[in-house]
C-alpha atoms as a PDB file:
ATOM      1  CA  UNK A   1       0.000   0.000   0.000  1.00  0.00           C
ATOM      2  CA  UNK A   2       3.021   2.105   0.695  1.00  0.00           C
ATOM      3  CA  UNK A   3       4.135   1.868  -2.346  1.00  0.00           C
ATOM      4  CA  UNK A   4       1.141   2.789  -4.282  1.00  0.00           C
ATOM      5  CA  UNK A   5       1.390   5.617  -2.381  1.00  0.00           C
ATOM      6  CA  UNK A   6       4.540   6.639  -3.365  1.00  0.00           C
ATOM      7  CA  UNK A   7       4.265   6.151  -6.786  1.00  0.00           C
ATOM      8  CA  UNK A   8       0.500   8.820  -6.532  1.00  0.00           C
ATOM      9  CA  UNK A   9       2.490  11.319  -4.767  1.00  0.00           C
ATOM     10  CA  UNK A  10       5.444  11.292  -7.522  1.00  0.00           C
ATOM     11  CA  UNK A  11       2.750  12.955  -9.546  1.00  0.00           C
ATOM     12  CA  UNK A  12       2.210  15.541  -7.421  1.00  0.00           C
ATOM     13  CA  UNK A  13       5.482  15.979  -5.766  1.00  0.00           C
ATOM     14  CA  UNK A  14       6.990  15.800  -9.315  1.00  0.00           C
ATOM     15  CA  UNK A  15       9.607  12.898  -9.838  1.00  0.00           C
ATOM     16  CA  UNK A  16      10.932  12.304 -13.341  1.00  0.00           C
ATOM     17  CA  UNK A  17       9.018  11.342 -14.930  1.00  0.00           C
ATOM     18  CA  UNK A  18       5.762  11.297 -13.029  1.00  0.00           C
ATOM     19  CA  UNK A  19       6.207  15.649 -13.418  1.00  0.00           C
ATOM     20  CA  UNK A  20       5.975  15.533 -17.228  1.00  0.00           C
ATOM     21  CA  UNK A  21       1.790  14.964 -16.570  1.00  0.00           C
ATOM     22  CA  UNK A  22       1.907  18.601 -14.514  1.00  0.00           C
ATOM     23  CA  UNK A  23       4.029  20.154 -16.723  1.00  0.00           C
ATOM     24  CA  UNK A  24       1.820  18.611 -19.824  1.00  0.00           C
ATOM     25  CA  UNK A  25      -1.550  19.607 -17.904  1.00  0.00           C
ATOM     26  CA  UNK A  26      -0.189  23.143 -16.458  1.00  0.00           C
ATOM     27  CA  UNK A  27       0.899  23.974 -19.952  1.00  0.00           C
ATOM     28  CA  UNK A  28      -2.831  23.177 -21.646  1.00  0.00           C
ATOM     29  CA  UNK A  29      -4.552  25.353 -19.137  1.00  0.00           C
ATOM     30  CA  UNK A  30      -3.996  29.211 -20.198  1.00  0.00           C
ATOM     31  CA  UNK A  31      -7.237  30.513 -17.849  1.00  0.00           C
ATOM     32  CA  UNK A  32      -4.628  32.389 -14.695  1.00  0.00           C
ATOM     33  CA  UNK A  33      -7.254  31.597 -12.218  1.00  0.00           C
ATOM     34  CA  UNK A  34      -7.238  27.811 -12.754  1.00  0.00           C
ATOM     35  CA  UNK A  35      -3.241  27.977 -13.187  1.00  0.00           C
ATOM     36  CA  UNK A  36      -3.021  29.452  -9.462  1.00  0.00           C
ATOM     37  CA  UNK A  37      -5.095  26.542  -8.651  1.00  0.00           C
ATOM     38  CA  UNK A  38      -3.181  23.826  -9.849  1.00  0.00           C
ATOM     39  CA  UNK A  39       0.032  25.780  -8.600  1.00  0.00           C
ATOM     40  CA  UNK A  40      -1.576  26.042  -5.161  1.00  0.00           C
ATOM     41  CA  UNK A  41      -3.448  22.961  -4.856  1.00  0.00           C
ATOM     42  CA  UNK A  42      -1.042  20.304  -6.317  1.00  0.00           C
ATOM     43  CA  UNK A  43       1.575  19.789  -3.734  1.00  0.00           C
ATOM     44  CA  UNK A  44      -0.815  19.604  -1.354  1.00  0.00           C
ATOM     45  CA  UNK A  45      -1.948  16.320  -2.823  1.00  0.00           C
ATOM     46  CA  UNK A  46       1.278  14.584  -2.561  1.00  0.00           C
ATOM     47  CA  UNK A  47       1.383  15.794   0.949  1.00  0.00           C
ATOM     48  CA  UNK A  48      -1.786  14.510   2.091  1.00  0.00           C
ATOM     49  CA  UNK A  49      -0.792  11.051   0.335  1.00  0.00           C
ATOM     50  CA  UNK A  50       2.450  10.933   2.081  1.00  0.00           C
ATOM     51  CA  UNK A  51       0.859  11.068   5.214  1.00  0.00           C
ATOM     52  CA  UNK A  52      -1.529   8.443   4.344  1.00  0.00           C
ATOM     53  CA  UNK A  53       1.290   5.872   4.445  1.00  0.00           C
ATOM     54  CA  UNK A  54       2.681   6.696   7.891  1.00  0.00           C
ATOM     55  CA  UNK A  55       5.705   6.056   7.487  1.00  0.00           C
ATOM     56  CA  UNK A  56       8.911   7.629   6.860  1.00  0.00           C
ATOM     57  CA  UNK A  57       9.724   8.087   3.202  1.00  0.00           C
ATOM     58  CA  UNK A  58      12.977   5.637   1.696  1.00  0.00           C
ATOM     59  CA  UNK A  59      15.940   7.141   1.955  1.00  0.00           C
ATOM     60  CA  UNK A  60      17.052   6.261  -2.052  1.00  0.00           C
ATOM     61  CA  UNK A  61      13.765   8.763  -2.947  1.00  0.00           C
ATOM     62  CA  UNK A  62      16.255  11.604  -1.741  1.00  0.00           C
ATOM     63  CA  UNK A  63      18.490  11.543  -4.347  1.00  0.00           C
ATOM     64  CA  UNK A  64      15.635  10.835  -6.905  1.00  0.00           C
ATOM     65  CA  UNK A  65      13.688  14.276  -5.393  1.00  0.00           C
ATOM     66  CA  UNK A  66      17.257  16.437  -5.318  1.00  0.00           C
ATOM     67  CA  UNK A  67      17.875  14.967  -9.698  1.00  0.00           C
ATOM     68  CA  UNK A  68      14.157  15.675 -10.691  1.00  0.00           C
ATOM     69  CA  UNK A  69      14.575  19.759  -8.814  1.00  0.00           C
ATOM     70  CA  UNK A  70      18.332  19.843 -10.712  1.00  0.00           C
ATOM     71  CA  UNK A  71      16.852  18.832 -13.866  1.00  0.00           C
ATOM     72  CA  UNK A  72      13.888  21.393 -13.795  1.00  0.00           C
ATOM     73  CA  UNK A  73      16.213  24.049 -12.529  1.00  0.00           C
ATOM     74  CA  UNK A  74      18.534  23.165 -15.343  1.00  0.00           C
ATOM     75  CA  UNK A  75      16.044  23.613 -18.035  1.00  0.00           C
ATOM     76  CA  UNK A  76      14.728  26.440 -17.063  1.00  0.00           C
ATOM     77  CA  UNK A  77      17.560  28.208 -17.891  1.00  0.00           C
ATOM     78  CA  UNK A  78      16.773  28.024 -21.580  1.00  0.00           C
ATOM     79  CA  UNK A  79      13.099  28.574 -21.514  1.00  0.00           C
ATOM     80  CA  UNK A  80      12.015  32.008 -22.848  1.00  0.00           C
ATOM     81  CA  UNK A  81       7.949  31.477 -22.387  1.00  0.00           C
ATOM     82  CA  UNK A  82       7.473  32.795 -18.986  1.00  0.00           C
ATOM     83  CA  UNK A  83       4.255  30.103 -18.384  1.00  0.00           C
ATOM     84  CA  UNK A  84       6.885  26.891 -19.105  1.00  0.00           C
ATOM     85  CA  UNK A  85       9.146  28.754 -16.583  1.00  0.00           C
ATOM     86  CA  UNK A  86       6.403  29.003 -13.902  1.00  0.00           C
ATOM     87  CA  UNK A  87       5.715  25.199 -14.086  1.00  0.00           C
ATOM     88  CA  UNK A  88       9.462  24.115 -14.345  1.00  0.00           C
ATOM     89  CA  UNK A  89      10.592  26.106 -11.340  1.00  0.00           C
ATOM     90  CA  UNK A  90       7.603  24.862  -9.829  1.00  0.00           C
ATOM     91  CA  UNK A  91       8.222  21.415 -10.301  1.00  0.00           C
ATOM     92  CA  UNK A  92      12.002  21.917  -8.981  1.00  0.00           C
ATOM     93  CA  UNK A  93      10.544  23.273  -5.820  1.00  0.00           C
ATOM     94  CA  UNK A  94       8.220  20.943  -5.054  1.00  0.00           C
ATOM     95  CA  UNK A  95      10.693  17.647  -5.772  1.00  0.00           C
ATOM     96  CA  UNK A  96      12.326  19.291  -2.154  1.00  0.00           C
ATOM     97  CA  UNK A  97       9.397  18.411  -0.240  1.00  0.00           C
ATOM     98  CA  UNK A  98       9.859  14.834  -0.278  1.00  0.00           C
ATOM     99  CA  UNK A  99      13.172  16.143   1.564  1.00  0.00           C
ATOM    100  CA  UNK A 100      10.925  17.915   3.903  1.00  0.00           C
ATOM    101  CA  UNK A 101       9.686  14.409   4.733  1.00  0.00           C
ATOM    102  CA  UNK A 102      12.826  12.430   4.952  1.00  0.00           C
ATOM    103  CA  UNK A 103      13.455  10.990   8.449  1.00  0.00           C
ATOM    104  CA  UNK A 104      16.311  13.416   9.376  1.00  0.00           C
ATOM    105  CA  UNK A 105      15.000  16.619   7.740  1.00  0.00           C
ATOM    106  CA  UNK A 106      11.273  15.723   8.308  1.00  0.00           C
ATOM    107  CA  UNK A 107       9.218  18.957   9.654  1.00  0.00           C
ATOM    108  CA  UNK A 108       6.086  19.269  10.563  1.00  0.00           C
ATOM    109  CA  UNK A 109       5.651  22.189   8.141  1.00  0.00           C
ATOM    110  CA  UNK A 110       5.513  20.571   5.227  1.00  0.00           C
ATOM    111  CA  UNK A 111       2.453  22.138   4.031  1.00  0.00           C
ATOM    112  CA  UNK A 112       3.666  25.558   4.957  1.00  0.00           C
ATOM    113  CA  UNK A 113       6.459  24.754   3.003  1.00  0.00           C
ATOM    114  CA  UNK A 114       4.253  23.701   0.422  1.00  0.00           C
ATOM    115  CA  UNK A 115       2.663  27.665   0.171  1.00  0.00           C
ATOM    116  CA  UNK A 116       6.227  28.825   0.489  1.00  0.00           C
ATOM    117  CA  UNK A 117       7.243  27.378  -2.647  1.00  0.00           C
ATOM    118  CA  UNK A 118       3.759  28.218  -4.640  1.00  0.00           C
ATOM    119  CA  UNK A 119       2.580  31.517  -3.549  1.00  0.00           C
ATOM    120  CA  UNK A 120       5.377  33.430  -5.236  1.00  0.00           C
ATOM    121  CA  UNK A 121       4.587  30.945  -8.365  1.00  0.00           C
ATOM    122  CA  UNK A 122       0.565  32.272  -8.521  1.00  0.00           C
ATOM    123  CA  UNK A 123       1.542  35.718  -8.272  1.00  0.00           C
ATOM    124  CA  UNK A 124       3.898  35.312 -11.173  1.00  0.00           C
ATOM    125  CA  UNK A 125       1.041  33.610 -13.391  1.00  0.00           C
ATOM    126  CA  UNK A 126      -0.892  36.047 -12.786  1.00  0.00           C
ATOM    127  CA  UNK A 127       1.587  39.033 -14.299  1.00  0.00           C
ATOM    128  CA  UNK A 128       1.974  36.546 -16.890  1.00  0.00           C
ATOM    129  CA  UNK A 129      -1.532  36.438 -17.950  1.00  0.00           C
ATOM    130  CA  UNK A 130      -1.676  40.071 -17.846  1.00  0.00           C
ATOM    131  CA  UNK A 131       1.615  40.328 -20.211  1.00  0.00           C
ATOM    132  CA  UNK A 132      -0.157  38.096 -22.232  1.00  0.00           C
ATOM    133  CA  UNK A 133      -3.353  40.152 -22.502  1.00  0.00           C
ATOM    134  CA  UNK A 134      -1.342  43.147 -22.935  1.00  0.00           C
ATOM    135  CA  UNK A 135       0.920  42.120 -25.523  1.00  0.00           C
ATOM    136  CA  UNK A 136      -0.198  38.820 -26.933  1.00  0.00           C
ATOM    137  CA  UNK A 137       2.428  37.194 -25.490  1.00  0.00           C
ATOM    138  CA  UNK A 138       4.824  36.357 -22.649  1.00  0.00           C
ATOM    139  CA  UNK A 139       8.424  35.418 -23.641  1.00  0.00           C
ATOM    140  CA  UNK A 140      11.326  37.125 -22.967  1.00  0.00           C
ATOM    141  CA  UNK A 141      13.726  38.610 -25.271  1.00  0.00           C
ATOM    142  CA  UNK A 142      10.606  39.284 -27.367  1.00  0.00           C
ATOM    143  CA  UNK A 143      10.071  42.887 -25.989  1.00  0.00           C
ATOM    144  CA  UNK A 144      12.616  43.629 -23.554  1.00  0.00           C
ATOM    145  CA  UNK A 145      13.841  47.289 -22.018  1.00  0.00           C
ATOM    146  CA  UNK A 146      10.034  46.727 -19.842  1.00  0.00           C
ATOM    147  CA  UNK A 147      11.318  48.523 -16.954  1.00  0.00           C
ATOM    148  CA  UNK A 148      11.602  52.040 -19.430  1.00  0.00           C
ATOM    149  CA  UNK A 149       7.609  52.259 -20.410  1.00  0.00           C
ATOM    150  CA  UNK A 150       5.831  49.530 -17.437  1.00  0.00           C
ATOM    151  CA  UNK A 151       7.885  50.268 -14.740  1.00  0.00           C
ATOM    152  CA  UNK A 152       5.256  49.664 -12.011  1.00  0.00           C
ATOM    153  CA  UNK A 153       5.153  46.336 -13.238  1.00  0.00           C
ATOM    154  CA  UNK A 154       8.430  45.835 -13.667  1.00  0.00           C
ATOM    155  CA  UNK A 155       9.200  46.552 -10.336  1.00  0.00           C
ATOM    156  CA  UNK A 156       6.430  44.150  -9.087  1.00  0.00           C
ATOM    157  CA  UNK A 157       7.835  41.707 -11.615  1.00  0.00           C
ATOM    158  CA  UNK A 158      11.031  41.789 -10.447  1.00  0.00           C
ATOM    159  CA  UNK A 159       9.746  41.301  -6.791  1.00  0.00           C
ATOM    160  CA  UNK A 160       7.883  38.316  -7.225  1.00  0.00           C
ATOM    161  CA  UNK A 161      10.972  36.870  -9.353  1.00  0.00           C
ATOM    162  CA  UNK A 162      13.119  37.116  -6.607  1.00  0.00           C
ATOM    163  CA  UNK A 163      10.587  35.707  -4.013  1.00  0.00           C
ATOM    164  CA  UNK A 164      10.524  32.673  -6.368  1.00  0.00           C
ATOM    165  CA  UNK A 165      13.535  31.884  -6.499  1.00  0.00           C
ATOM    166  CA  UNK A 166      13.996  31.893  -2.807  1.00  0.00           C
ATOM    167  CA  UNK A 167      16.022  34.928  -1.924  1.00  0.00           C
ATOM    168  CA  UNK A 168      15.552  36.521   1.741  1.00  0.00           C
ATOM    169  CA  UNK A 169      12.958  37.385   3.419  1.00  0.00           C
ATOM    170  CA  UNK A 170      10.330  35.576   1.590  1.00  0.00           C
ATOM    171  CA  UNK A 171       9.125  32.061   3.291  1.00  0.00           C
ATOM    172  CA  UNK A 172      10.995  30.003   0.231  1.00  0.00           C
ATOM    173  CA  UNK A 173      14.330  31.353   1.684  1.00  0.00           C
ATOM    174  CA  UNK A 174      13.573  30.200   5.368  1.00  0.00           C
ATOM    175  CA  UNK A 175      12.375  26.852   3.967  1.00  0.00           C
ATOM    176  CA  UNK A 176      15.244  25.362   1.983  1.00  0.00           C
ATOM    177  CA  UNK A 177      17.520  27.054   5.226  1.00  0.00           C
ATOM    178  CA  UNK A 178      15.718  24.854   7.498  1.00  0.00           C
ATOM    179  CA  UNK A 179      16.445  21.722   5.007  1.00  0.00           C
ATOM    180  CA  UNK A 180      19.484  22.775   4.574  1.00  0.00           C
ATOM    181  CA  UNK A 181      20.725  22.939   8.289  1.00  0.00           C
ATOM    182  CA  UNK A 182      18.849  19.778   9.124  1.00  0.00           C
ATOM    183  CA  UNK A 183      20.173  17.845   6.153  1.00  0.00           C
ATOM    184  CA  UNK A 184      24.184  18.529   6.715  1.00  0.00           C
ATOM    185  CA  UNK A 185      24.725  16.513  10.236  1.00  0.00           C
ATOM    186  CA  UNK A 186      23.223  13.656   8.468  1.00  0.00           C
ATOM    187  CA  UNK A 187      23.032  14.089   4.690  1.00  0.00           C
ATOM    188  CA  UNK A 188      25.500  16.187   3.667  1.00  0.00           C
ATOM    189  CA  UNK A 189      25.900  15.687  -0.115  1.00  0.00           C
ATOM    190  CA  UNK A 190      21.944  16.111   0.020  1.00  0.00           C
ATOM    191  CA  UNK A 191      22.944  19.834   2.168  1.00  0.00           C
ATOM    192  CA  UNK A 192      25.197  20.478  -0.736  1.00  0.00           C
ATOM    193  CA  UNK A 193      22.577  19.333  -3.709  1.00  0.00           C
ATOM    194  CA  UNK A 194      20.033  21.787  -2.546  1.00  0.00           C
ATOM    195  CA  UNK A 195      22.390  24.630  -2.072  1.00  0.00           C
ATOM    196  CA  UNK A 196      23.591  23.808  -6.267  1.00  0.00           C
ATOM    197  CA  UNK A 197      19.878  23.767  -7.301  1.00  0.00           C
ATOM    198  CA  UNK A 198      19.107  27.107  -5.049  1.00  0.00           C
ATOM    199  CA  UNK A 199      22.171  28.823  -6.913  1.00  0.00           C
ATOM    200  CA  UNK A 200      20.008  26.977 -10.053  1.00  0.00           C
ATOM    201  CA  UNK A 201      16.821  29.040  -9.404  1.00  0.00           C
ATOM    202  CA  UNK A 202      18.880  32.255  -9.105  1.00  0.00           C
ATOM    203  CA  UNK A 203      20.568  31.799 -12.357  1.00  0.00           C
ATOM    204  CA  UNK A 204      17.338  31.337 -13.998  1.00  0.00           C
ATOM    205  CA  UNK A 205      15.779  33.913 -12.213  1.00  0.00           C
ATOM    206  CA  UNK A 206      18.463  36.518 -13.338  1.00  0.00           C
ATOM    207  CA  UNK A 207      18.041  35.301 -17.318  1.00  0.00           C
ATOM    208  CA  UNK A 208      13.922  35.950 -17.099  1.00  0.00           C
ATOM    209  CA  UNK A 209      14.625  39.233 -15.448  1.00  0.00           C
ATOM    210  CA  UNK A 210      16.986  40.068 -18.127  1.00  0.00           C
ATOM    211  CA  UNK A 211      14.974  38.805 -21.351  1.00  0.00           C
ATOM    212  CA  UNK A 212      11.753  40.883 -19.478  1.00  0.00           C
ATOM    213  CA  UNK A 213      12.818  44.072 -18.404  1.00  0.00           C
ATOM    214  CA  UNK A 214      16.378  44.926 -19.314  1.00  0.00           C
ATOM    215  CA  UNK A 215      17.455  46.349 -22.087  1.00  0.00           C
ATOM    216  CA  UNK A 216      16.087  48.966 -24.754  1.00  0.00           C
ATOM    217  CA  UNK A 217      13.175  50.825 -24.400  1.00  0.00           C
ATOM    218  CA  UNK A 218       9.802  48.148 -24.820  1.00  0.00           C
ATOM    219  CA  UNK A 219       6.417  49.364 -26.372  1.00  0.00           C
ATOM    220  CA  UNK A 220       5.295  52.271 -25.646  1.00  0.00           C
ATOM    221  CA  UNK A 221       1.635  51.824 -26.246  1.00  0.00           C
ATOM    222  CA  UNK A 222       0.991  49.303 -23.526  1.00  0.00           C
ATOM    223  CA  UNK A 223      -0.656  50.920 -20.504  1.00  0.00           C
ATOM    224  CA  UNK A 224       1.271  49.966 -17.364  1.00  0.00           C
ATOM    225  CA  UNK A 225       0.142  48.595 -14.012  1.00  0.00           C
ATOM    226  CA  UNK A 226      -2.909  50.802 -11.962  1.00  0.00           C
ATOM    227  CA  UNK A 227      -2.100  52.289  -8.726  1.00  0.00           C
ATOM    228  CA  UNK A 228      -5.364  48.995  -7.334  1.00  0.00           C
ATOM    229  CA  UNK A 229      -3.235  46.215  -9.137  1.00  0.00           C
ATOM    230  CA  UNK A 230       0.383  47.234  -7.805  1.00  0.00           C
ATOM    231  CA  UNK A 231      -0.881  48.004  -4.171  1.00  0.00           C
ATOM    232  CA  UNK A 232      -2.890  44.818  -4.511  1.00  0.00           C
ATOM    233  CA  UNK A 233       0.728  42.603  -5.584  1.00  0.00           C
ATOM    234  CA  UNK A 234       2.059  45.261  -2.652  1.00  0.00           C
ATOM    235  CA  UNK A 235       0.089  43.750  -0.187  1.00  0.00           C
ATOM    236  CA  UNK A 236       0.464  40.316  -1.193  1.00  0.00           C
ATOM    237  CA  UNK A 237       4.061  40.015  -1.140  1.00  0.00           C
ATOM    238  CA  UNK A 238       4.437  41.740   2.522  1.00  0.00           C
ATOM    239  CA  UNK A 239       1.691  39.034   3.811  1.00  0.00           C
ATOM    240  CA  UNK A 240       4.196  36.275   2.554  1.00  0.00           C
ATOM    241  CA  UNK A 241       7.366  38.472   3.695  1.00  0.00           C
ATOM    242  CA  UNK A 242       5.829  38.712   6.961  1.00  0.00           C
ATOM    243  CA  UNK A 243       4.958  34.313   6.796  1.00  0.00           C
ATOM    244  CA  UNK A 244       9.204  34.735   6.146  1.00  0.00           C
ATOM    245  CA  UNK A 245       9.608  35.745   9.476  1.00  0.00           C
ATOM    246  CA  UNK A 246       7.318  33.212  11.128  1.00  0.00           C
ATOM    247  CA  UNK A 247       9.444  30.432   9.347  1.00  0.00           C
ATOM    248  CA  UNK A 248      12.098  31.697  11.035  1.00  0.00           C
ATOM    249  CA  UNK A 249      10.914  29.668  14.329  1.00  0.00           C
ATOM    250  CA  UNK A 250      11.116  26.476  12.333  1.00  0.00           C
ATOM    251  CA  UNK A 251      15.321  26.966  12.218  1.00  0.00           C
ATOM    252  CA  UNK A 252      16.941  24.458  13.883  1.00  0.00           C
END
């Protein structure tokens, strides 16, 4: 039964190459709402599975977990549509929380975890969906120079990039610290795995930033962000700053 198990929660705490179905299904749906959904609702899943087999996950799923978020990290380095980006760095994130449940890093906030990872990932759909309906499309390197005629959202872009790629003092930072400390007295190849794919996420981060808002001036007939929309993103990434700070308990 276990097993079974295991192999339902490799969809939704993405193994290669169980996460090719969320990447395949993320990819289909273009409606933002239903993407924040999915990017909300899907780890949560695997969670609740995991701790419908009671026990402790095997110890040779660790290195599986730390390949798959490598991998995904990896090839998100060459993506230019910003959508394929969400659900790769999603499904790099998410392959750590079967760390999260390993017997020496194992935390009882997995779930807030979980919301750490995805939160950041919804807010960035969303500004994709608005690039999209602004300019037909989101890829970078196809406009460029945004920060010269949108820099409201620019700014907010920016923002949520770096809270997605786990950078202090959003909860994604404190999360993959607390793995981090726990895993080294025990695991510490693992330690140094999650560091290399964290350093992954930055990289990648830097590259979207760079094909989106660097650069020559962009259109100049695209309205850019209202005062409601960039107080509203304003709002939402202090809340999550502020769930930063209450992570900070979890450190060992």
């Amino acid at each position: 039964m276990s097993e079974l198990m295991y192999l339902l929660a490799a969809f939704f705490l993405p193994l290669f190459p169980f996460s090719m179905a969320f990447n395949r299904l993320f990819d289909r749906v273009h409606n933002a709402e239903l993407r924040a959904l999915l990017l909300l609702a899907w780890p949560q899943f695997g969670l609740v599975l995991l701790n419908l087999t009671g026990d402790p996950i095997p110890t040779w799923i660790v290195p599986w977990a730390l390949a798959t978020a490598a991998l995904y990290a990896f090839r998100a380095l060459a993506l230019r549509e910003v959508g394929l980006w969400i659900g790769f760095l999603a499904t790099s994130a998410w392959a750590m929380l079967w760390l999260a449940a390993a017997p020496s890093v194992a935390s009882d906030s997995a779930e807030l975890y979980a919301l750490a990872f995805s939160i950041p990932f919804v807010l960035l759909a969303l500004l994709a969906a608005w690039l999209e309906r602004r300019m037909g499309a989101a890829y970078t390197d196809l406009f460029g120079g945004l920060a010269q005629n949108l820099p409201r959202f620019s700014g907010v872009l920016v923002v949520v990039v770096l809270a997605a790629v786990a950078t202090p003092v959003f909860p994604s930072f404190f999360s993959l610290l607390f793995m981090v400390m726990k895993a080294i007295p025990t695991m510490p190849g693992a330690a140094a795995a999650i560091v290399g794919v964290w350093l992954l996420w930055s990289w990648a981060g830097a590259r979207l930033v760079q094909g989106l808002v660097v650069g020559p001036s962009g259109p100049d007939d695209v309205a850019d962000f209202g005062g409601a929309a960039t107080w509203s993103m304003a709002i939402a990434l202090t809340v999550i700053s502020v769930g930063g700070v209450y992570l900070i308990g979890e450190l060992p």
